[in-house]
N, C-alpha and C. Protein backbone atom coordinates (compact mmCIF):
# COMPACT_ATOMS: atom_id res chain seq x y z
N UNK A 1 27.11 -11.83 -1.12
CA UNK A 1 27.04 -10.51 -1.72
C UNK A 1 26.34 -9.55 -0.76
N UNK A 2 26.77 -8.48 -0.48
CA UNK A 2 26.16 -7.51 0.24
C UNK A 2 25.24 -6.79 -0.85
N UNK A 3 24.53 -5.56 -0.13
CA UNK A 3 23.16 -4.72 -0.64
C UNK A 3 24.15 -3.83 -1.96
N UNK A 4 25.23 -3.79 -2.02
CA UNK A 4 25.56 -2.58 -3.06
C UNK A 4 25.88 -3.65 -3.90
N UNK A 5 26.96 -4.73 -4.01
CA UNK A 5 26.94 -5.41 -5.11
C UNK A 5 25.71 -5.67 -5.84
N UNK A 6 24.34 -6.31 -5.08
CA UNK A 6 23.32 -6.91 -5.65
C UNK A 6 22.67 -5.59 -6.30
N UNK A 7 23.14 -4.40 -6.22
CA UNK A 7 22.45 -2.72 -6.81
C UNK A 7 23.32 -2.85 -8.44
N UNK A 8 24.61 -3.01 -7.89
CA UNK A 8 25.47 -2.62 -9.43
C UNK A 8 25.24 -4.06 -10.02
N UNK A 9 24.65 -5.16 -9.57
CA UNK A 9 24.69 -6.52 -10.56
C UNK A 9 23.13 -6.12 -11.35
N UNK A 10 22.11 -5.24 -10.72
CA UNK A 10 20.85 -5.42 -10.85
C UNK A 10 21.00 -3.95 -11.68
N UNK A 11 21.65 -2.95 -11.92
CA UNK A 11 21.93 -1.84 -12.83
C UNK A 11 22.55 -2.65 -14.13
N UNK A 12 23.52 -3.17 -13.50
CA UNK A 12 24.24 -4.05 -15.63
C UNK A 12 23.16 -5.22 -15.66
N UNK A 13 22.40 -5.63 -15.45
CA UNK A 13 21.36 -6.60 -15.75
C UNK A 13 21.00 -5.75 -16.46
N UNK A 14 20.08 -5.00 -16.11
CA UNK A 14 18.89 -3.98 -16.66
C UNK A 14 19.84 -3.14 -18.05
N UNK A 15 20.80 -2.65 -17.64
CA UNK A 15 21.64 -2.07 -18.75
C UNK A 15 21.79 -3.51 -20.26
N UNK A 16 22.15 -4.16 -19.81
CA UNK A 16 21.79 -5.83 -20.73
C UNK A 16 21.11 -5.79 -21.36
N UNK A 17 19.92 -5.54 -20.59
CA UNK A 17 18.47 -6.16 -21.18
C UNK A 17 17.97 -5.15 -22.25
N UNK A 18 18.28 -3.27 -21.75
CA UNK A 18 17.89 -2.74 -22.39
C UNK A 18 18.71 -2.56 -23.62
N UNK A 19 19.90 -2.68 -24.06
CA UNK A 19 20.89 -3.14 -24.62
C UNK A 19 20.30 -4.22 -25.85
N UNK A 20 20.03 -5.04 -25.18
CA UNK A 20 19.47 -6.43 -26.32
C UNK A 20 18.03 -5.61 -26.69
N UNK A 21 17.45 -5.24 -26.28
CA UNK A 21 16.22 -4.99 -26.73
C UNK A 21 16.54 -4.05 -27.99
N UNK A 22 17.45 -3.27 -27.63
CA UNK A 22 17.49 -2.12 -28.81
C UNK A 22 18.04 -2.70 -30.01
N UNK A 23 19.50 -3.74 -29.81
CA UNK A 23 19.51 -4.97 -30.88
C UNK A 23 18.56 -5.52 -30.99
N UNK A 24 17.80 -5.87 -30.53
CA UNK A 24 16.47 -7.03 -31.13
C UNK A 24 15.82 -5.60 -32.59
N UNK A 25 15.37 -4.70 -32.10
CA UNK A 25 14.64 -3.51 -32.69
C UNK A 25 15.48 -3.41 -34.00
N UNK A 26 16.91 -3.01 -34.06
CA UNK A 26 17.71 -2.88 -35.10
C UNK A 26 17.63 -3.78 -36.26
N UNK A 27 17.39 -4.96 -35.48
CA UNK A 27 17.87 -6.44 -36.20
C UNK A 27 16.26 -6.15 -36.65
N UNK A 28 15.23 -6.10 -36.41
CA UNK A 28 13.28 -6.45 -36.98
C UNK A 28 13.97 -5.11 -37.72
N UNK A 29 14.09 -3.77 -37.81
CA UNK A 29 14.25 -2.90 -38.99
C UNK A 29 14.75 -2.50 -39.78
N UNK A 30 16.06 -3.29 -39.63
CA UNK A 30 16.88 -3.71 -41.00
C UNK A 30 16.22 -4.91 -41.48
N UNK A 31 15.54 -6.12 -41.02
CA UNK A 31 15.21 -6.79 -42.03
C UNK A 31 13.92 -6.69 -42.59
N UNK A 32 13.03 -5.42 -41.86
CA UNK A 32 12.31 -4.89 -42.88
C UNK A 32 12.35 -4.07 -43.92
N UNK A 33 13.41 -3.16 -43.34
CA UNK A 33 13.82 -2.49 -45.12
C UNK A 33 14.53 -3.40 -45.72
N UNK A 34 14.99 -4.33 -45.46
CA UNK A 34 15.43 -4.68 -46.73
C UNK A 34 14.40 -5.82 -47.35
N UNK A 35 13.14 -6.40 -46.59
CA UNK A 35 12.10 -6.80 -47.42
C UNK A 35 11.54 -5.97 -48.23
N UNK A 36 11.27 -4.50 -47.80
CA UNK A 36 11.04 -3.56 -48.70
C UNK A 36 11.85 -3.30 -49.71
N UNK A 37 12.71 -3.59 -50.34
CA UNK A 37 13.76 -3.10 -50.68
C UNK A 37 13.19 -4.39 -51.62
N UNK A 38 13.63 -5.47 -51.37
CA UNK A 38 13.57 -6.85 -52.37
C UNK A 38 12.15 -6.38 -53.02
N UNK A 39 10.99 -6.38 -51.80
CA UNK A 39 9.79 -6.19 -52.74
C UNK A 39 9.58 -5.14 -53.79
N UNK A 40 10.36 -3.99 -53.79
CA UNK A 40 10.72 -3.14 -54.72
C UNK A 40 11.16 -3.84 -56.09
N UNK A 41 12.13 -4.19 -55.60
CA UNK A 41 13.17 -5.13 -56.73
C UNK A 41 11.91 -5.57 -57.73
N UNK A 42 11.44 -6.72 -57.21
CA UNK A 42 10.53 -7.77 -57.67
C UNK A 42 9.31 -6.96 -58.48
N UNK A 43 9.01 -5.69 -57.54
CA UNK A 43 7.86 -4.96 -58.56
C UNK A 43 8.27 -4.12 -60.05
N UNK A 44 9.47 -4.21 -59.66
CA UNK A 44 10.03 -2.95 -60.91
C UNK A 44 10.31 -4.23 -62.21
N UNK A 45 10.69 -5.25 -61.37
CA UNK A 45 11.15 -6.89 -62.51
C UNK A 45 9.26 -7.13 -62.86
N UNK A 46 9.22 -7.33 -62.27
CA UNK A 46 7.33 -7.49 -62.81
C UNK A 46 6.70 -6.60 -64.04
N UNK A 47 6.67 -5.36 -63.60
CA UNK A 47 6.49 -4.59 -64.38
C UNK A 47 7.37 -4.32 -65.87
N UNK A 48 8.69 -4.69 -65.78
CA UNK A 48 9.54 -4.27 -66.76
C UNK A 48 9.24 -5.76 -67.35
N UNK A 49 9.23 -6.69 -66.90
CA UNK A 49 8.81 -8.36 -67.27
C UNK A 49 7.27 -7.60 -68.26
N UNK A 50 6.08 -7.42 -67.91
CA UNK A 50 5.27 -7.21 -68.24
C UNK A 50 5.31 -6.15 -69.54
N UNK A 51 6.01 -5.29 -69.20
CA UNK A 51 6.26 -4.58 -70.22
C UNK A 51 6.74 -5.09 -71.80
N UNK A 52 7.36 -5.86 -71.46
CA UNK A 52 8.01 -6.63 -72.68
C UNK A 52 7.77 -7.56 -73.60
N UNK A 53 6.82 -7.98 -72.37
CA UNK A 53 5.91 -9.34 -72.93
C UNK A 53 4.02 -8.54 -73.87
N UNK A 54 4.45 -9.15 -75.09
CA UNK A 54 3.17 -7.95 -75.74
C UNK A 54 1.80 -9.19 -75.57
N UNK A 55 1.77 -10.50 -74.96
CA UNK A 55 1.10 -11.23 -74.57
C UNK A 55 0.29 -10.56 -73.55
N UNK A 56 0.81 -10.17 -72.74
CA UNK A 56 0.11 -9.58 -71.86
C UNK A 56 -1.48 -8.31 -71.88
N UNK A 57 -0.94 -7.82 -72.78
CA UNK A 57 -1.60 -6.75 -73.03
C UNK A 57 -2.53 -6.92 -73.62
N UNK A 58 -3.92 -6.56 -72.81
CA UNK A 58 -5.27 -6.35 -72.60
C UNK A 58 -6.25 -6.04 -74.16
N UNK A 59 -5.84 -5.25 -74.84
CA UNK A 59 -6.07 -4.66 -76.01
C UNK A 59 -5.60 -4.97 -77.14
């Protein structure tokens, strides 16, 4: 390989890498909203669970 191939192999490397990184990022913040999202779920079922149940209640 001469000096310009090893330039354009070492530009799409780096283009790659920065590439996956921004998928890696996508992939961690979609599966945090959607933990947010479940933990939502689960608080509104808790609460509406709680609601219903007259066991619960303090008074």
């Amino acid at each position: 390989m001469n000096i310009y191939e090893d330039e354009m192999l070492e530009q799409k490397l780096d283009e790659i890498s920065n590439q996956m990184g921004h998928l890696v990022m996508d992939i961690l913040l979609m599966s945090l909203k959607r933990l947010g999202n479940q933990n939502q779920v689960f608080n509104d079922f808790t609460e509406a669970r709680m609601a219903a149940d007259p066991r619960n209640d303090p008074f």
